[in-house]
PDB file of N, CA and C in Angstrom:
ATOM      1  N   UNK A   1       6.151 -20.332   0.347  1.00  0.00           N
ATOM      2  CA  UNK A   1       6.071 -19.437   1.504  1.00  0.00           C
ATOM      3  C   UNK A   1       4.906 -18.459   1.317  1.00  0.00           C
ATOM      4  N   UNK A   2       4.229 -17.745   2.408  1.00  0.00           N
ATOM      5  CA  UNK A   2       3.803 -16.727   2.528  1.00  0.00           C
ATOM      6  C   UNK A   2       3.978 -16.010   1.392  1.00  0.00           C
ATOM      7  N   UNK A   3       5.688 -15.099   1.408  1.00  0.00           N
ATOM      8  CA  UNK A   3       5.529 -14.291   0.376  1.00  0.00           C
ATOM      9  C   UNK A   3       5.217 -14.562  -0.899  1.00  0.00           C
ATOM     10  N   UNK A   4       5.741 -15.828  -1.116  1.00  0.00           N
ATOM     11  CA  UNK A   4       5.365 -15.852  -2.422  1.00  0.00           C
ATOM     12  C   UNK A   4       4.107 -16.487  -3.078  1.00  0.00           C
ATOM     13  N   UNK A   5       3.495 -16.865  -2.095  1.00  0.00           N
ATOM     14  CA  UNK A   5       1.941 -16.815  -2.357  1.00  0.00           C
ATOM     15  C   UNK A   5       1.351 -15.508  -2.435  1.00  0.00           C
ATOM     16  N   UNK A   6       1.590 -14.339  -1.753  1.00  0.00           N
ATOM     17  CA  UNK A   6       1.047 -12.622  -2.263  1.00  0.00           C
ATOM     18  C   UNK A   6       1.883 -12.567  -3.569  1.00  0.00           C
ATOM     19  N   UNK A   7       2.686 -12.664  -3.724  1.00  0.00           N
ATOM     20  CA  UNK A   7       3.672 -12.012  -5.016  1.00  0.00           C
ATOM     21  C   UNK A   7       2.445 -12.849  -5.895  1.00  0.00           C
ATOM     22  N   UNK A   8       2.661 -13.958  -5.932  1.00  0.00           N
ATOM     23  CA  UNK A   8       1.915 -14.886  -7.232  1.00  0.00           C
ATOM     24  C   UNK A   8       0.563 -14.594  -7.267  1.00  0.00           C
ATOM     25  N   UNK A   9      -0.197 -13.873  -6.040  1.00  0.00           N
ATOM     26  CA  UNK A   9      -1.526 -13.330  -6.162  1.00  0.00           C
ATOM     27  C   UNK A   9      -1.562 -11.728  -6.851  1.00  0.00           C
ATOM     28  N   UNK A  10      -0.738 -11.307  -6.394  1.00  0.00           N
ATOM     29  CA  UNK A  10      -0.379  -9.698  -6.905  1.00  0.00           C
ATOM     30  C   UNK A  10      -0.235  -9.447  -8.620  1.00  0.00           C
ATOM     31  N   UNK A  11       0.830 -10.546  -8.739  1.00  0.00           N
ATOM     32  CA  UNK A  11       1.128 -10.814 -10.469  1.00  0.00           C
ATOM     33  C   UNK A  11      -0.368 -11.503 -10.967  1.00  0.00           C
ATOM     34  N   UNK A  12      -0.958 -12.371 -10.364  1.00  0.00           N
ATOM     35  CA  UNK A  12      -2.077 -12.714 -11.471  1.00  0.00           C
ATOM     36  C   UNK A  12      -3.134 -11.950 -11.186  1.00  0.00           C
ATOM     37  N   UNK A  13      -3.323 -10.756 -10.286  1.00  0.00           N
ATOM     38  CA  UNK A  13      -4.242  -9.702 -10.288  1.00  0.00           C
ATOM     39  C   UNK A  13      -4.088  -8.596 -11.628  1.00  0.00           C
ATOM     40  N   UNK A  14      -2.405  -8.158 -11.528  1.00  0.00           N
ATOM     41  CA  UNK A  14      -2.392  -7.246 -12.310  1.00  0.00           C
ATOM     42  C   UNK A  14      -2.345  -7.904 -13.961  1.00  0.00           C
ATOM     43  N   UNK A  15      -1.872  -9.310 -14.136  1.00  0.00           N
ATOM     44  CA  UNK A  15      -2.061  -9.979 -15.319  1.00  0.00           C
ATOM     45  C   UNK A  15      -3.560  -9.883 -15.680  1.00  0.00           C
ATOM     46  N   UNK A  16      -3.911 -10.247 -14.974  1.00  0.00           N
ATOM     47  CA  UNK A  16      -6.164 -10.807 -15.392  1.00  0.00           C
ATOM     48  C   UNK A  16      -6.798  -8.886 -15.333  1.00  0.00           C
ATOM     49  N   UNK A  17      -6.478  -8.247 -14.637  1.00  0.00           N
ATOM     50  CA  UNK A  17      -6.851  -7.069 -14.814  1.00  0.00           C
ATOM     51  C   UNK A  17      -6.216  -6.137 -16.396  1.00  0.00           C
ATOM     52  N   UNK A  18      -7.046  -5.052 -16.770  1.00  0.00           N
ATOM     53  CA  UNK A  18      -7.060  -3.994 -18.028  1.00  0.00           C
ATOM     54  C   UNK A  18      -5.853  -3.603 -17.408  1.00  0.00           C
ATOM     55  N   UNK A  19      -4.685  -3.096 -18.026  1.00  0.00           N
ATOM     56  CA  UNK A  19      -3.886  -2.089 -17.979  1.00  0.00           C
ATOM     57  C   UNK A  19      -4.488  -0.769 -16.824  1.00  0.00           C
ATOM     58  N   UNK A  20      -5.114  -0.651 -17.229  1.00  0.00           N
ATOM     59  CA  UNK A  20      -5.849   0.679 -16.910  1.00  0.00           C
ATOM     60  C   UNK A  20      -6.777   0.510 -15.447  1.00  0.00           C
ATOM     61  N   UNK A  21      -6.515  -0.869 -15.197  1.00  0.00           N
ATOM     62  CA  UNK A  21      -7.082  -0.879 -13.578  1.00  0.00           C
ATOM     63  C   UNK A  21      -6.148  -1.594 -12.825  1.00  0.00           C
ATOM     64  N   UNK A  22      -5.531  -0.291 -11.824  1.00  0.00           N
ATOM     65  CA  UNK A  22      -4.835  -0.594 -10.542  1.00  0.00           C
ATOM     66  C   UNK A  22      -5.064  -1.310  -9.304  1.00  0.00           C
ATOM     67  N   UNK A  23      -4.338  -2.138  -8.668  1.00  0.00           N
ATOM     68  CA  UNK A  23      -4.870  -3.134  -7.204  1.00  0.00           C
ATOM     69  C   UNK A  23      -4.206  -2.255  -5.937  1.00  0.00           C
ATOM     70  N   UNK A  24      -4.218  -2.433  -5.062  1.00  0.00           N
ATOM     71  CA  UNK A  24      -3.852  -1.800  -3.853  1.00  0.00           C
ATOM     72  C   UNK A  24      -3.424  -2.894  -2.867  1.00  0.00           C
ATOM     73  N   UNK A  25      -2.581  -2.509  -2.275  1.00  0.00           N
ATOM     74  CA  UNK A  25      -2.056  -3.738  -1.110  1.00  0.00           C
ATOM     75  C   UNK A  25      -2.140  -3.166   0.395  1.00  0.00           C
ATOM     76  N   UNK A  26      -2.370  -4.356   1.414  1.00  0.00           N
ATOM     77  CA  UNK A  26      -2.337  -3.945   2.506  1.00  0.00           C
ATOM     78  C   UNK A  26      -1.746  -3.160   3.563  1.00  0.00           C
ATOM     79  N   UNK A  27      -0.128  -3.596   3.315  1.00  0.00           N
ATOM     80  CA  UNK A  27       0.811  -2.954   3.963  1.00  0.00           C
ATOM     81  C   UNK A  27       1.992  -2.404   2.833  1.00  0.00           C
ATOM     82  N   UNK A  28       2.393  -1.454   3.032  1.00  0.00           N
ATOM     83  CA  UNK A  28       3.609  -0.885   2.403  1.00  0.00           C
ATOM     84  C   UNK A  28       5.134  -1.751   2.289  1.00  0.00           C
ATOM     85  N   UNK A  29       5.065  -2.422   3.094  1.00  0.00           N
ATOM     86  CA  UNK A  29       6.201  -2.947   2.739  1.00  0.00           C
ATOM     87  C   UNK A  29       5.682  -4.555   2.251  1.00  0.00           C
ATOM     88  N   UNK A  30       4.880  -5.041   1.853  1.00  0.00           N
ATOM     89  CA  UNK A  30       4.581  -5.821   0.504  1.00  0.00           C
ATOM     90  C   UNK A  30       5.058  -5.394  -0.243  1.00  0.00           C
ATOM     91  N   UNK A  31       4.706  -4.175  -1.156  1.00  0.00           N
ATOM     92  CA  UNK A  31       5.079  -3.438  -2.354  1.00  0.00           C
ATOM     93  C   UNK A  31       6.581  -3.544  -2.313  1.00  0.00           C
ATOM     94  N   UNK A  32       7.135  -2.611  -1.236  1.00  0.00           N
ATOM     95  CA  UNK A  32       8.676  -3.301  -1.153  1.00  0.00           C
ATOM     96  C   UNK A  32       9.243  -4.159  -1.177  1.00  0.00           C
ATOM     97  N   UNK A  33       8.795  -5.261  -0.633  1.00  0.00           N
ATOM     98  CA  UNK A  33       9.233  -6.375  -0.929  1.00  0.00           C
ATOM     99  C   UNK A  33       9.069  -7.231  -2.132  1.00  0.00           C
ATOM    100  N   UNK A  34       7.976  -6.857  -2.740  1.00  0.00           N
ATOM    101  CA  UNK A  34       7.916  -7.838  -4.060  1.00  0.00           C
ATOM    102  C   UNK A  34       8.270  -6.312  -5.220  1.00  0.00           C
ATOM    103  N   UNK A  35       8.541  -5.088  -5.338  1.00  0.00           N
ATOM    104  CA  UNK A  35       9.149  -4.526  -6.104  1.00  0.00           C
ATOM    105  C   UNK A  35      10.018  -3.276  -5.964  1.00  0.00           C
ATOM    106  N   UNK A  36      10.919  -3.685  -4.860  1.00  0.00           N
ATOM    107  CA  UNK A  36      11.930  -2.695  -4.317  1.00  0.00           C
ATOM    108  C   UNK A  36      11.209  -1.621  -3.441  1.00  0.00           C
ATOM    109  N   UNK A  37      12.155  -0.585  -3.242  1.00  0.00           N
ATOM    110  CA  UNK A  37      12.169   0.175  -1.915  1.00  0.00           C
ATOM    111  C   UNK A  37      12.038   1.710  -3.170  1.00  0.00           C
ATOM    112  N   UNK A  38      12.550   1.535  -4.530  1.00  0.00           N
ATOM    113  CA  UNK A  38      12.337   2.763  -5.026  1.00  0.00           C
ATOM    114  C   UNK A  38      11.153   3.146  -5.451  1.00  0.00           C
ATOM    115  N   UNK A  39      10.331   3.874  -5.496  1.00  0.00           N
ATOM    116  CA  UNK A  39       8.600   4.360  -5.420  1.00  0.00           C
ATOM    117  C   UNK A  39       8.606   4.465  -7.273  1.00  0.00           C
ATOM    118  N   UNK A  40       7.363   4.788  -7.001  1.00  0.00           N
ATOM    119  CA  UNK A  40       6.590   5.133  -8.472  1.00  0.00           C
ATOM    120  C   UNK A  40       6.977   5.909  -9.070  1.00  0.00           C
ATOM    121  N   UNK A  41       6.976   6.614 -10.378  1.00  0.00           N
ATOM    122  CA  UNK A  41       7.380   7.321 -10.849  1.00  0.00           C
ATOM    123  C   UNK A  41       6.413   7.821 -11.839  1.00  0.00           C
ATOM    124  N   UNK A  42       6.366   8.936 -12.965  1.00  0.00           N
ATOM    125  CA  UNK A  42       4.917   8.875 -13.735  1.00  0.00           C
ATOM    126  C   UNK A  42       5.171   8.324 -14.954  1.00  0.00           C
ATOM    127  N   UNK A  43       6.558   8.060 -14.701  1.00  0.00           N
ATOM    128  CA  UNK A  43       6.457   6.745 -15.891  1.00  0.00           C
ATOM    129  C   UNK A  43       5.891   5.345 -16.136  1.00  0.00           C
ATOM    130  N   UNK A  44       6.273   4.956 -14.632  1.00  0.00           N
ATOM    131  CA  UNK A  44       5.834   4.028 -14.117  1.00  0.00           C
ATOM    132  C   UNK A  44       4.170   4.162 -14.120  1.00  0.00           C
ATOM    133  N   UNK A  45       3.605   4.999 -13.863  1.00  0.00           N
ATOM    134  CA  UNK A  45       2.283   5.294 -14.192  1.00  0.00           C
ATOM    135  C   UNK A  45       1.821   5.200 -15.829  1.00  0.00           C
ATOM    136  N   UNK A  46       2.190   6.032 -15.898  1.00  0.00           N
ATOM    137  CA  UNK A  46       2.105   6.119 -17.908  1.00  0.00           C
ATOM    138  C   UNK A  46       2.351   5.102 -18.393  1.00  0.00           C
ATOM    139  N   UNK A  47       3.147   4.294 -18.106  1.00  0.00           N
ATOM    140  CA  UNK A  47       3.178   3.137 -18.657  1.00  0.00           C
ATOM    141  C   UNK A  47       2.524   1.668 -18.386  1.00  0.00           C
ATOM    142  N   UNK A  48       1.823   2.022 -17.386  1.00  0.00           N
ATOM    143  CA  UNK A  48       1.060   1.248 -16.970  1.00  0.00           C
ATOM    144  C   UNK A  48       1.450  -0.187 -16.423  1.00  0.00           C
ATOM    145  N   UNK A  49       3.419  -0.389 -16.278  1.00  0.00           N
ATOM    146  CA  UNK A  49       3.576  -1.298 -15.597  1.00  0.00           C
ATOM    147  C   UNK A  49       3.365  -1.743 -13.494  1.00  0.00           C
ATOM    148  N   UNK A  50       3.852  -2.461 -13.591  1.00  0.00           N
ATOM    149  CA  UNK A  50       3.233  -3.080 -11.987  1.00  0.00           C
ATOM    150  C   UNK A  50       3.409  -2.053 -11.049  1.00  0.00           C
ATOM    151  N   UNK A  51       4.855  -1.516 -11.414  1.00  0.00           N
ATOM    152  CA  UNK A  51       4.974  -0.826  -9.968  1.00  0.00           C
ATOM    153  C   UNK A  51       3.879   0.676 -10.060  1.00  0.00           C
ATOM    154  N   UNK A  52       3.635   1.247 -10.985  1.00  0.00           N
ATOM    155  CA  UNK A  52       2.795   2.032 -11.552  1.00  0.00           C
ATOM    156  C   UNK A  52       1.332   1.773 -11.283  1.00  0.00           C
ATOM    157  N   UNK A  53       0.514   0.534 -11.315  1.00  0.00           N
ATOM    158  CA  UNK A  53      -0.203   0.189 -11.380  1.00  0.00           C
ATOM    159  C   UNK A  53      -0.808  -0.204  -9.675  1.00  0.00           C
ATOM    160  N   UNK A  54       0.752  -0.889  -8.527  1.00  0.00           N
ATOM    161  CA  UNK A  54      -0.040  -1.179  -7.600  1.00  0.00           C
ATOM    162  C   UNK A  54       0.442  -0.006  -6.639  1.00  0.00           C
ATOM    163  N   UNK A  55      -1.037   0.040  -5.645  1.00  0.00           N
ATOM    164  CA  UNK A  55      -1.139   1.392  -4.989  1.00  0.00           C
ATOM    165  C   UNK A  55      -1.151   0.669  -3.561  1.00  0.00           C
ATOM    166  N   UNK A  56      -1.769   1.299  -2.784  1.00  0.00           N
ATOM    167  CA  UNK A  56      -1.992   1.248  -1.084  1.00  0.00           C
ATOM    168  C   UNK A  56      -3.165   1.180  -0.073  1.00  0.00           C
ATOM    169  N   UNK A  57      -3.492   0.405   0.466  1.00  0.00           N
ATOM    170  CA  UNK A  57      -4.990   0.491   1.015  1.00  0.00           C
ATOM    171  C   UNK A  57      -4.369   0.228   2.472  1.00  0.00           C
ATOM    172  N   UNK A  58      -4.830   1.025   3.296  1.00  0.00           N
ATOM    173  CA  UNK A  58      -4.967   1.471   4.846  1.00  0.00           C
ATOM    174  C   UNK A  58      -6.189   0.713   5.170  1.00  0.00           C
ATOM    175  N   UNK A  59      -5.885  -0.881   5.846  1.00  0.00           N
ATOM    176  CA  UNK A  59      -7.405  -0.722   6.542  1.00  0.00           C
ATOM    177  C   UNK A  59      -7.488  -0.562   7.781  1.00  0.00           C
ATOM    178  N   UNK A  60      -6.802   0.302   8.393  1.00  0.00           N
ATOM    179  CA  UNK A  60      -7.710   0.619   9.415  1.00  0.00           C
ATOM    180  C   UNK A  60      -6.893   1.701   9.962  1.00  0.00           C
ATOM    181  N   UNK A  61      -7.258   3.256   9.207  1.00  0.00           N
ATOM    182  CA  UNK A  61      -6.671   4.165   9.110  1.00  0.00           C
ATOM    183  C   UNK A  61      -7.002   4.564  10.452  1.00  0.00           C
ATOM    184  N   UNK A  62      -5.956   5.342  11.844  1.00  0.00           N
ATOM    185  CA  UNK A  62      -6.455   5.990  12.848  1.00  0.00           C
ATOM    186  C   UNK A  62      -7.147   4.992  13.800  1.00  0.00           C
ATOM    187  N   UNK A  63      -6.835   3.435  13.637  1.00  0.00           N
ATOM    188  CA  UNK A  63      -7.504   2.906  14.413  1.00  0.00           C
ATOM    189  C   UNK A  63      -6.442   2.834  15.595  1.00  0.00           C
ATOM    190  N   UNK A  64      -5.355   2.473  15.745  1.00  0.00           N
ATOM    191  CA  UNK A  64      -4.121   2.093  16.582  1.00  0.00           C
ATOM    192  C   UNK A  64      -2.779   2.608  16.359  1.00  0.00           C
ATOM    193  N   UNK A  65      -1.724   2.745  16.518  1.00  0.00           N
ATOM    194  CA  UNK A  65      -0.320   3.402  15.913  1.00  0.00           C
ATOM    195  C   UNK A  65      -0.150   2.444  15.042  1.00  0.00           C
ATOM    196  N   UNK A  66      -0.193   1.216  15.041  1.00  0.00           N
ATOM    197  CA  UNK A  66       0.425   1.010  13.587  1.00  0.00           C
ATOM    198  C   UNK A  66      -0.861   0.687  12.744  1.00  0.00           C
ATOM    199  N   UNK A  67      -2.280   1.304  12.954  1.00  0.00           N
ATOM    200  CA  UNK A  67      -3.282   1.115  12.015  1.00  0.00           C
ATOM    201  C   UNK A  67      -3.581  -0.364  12.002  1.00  0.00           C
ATOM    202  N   UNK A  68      -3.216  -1.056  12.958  1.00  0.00           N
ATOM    203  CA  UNK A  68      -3.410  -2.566  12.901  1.00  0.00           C
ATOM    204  C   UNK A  68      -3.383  -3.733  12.027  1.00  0.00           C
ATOM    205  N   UNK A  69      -1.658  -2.705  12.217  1.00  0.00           N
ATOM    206  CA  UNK A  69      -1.039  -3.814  11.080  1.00  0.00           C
ATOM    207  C   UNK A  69      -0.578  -3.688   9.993  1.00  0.00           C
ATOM    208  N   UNK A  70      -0.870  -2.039   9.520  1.00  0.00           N
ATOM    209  CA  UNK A  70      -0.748  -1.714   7.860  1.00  0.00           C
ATOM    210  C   UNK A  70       0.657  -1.040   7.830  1.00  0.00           C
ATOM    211  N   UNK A  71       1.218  -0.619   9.196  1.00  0.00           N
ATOM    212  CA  UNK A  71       2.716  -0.748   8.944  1.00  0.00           C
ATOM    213  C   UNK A  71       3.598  -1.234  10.313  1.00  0.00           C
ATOM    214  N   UNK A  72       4.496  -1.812   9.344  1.00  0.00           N
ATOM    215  CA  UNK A  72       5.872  -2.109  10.548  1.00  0.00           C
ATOM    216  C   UNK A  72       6.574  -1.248  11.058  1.00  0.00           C
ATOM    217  N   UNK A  73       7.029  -0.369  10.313  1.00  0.00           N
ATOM    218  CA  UNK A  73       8.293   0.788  10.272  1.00  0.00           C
ATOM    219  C   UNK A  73       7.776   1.884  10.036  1.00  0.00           C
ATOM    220  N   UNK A  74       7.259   2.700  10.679  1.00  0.00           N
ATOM    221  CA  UNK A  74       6.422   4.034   9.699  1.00  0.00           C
ATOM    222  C   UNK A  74       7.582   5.219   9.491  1.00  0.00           C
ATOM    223  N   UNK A  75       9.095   4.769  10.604  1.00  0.00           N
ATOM    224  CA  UNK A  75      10.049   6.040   9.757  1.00  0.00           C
ATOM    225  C   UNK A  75      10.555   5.829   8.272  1.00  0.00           C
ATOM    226  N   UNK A  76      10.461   4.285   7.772  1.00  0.00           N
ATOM    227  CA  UNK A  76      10.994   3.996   6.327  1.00  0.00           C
ATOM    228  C   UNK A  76       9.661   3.915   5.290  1.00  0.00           C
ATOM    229  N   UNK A  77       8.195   3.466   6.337  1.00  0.00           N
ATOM    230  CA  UNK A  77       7.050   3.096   5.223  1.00  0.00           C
ATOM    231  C   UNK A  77       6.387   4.746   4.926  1.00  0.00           C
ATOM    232  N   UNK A  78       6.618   5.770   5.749  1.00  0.00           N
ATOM    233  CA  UNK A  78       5.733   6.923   5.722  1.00  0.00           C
ATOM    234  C   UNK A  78       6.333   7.845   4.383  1.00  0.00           C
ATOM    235  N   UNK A  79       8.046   8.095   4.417  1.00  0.00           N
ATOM    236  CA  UNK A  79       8.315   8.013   3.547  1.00  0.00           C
ATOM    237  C   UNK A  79       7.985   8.232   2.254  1.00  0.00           C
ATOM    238  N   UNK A  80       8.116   6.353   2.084  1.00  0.00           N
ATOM    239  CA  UNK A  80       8.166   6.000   1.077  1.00  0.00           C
ATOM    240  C   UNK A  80       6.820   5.650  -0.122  1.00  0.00           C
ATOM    241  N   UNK A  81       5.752   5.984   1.018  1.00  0.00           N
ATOM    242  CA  UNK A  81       4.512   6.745   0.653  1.00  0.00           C
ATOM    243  C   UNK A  81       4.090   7.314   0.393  1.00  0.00           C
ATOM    244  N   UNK A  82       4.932   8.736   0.706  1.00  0.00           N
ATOM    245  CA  UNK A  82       4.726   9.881   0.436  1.00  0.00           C
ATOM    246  C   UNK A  82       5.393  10.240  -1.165  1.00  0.00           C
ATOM    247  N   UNK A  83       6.322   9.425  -1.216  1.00  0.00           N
ATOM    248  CA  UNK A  83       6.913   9.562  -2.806  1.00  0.00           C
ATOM    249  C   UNK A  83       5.837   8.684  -3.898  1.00  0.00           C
ATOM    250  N   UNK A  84       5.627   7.440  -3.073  1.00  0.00           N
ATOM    251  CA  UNK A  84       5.416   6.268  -4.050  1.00  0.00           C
ATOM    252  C   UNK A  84       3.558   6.891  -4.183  1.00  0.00           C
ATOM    253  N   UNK A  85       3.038   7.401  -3.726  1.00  0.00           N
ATOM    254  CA  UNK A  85       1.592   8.112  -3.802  1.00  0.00           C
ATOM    255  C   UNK A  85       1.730   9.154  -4.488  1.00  0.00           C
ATOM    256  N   UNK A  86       2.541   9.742  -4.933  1.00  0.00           N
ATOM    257  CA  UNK A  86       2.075  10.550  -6.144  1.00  0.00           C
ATOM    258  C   UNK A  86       1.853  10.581  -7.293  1.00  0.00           C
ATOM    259  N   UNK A  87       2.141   9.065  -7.587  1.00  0.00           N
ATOM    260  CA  UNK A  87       1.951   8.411  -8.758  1.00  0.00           C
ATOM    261  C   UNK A  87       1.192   7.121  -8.401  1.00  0.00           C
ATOM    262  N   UNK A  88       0.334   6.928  -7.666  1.00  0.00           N
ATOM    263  CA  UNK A  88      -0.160   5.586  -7.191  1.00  0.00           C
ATOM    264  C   UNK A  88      -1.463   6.174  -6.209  1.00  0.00           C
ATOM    265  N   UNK A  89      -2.507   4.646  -5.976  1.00  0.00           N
ATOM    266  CA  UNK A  89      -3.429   5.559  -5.291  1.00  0.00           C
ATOM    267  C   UNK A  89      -3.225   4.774  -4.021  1.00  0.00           C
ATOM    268  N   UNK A  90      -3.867   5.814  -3.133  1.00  0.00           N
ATOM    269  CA  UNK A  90      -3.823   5.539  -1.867  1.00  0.00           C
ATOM    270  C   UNK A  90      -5.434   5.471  -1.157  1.00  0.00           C
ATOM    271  N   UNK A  91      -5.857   4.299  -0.579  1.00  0.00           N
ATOM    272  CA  UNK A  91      -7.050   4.379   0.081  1.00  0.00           C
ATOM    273  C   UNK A  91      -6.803   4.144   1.119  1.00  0.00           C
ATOM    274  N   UNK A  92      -8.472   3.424   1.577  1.00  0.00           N
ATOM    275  CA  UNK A  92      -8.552   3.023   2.904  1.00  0.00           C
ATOM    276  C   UNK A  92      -9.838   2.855   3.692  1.00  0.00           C
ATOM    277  N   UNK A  93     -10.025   2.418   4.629  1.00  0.00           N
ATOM    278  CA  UNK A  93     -11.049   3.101   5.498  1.00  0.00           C
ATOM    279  C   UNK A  93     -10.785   2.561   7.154  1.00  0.00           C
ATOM    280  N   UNK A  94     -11.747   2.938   8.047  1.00  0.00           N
ATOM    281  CA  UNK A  94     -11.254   2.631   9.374  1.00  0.00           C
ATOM    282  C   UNK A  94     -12.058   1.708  10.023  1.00  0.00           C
ATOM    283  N   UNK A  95     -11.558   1.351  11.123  1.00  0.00           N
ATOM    284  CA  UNK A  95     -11.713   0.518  12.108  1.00  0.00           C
ATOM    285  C   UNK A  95     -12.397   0.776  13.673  1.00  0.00           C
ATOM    286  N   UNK A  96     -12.986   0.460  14.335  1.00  0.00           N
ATOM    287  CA  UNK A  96     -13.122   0.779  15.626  1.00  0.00           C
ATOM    288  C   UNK A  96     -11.813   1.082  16.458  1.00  0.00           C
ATOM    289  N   UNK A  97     -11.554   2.133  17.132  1.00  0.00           N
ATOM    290  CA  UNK A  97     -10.379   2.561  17.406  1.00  0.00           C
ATOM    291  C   UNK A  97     -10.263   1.691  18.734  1.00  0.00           C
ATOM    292  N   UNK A  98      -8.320   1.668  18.832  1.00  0.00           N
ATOM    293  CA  UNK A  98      -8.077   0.686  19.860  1.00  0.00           C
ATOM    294  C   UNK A  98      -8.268   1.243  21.211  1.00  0.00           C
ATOM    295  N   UNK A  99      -8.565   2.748  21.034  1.00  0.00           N
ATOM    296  CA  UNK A  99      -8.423   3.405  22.580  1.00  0.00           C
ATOM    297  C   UNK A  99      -9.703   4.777  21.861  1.00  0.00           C
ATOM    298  N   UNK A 100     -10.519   5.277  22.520  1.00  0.00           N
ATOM    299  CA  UNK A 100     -11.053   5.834  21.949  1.00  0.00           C
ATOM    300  C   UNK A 100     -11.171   7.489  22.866  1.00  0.00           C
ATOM    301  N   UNK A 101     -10.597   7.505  24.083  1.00  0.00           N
ATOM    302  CA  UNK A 101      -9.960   8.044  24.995  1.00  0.00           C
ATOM    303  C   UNK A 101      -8.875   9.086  24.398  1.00  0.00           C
ATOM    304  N   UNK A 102      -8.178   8.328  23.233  1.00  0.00           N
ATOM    305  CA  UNK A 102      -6.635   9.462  22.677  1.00  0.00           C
ATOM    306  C   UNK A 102      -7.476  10.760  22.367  1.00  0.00           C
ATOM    307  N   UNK A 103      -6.551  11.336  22.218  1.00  0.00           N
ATOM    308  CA  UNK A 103      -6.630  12.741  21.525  1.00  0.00           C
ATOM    309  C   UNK A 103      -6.459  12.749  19.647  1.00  0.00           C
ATOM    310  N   UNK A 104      -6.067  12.059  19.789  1.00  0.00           N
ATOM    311  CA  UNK A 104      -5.647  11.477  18.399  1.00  0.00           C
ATOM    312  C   UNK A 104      -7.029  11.480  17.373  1.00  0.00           C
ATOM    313  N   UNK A 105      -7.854  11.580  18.285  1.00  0.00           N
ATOM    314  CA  UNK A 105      -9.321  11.160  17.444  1.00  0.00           C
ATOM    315  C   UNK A 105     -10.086  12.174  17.623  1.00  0.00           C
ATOM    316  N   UNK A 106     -10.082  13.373  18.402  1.00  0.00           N
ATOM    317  CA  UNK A 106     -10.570  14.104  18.480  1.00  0.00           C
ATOM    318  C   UNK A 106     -10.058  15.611  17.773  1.00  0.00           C
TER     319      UNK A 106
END
């Protein structure tokens, strides 16, 4: 399936990568799904295992309400971002916006 073609890409990213260099995933609930709903911790950091290690990439921050695509649920993914990012990194960058008219952008 799908998922488990990301899971098996995710695991041989953070396998072939240093300890010490973190990957980032598209949407937030990947991470959930291939390593629970409970966030990072700075142990999990310090220790440099997976859940510690993988972070969050927004691509297309402010482009549309759901960023086109980077979340499903933003009352359970915003969250759980906000916990799981303080020990994890969070990027991103943007997109041509879907309406450029909002207020949202100004």
């Amino acid at each position: 399936s799908a998922w488990d073609d990301r899971e098996e890409l995710l695991n041989a990213l953070l396998h072939a990568a240093p300890k010490s260099i973190p990957v980032q995933l598209r949407q937030p609930n990947f991470k959930m799904h291939f390593q629970g709903s409970s966030y990072a911790t700075q142990s999990d950091m310090q220790a440099g295992n997976s859940k510690g290690r993988t972070g969050h990439h927004n691509d297309c921050f402010l482009a549309s309400p759901s960023d086109y695509g980077t979340y499903d649920d933003k009352s359970v993914e915003y969250p759980y971002l906000e916990h799981d990012t303080r020990y994890t990194l969070m990027g991103g960058e943007t997109c041509t916006p879907e309406d450029t008219s909002s207020h949202r952008y100004h």
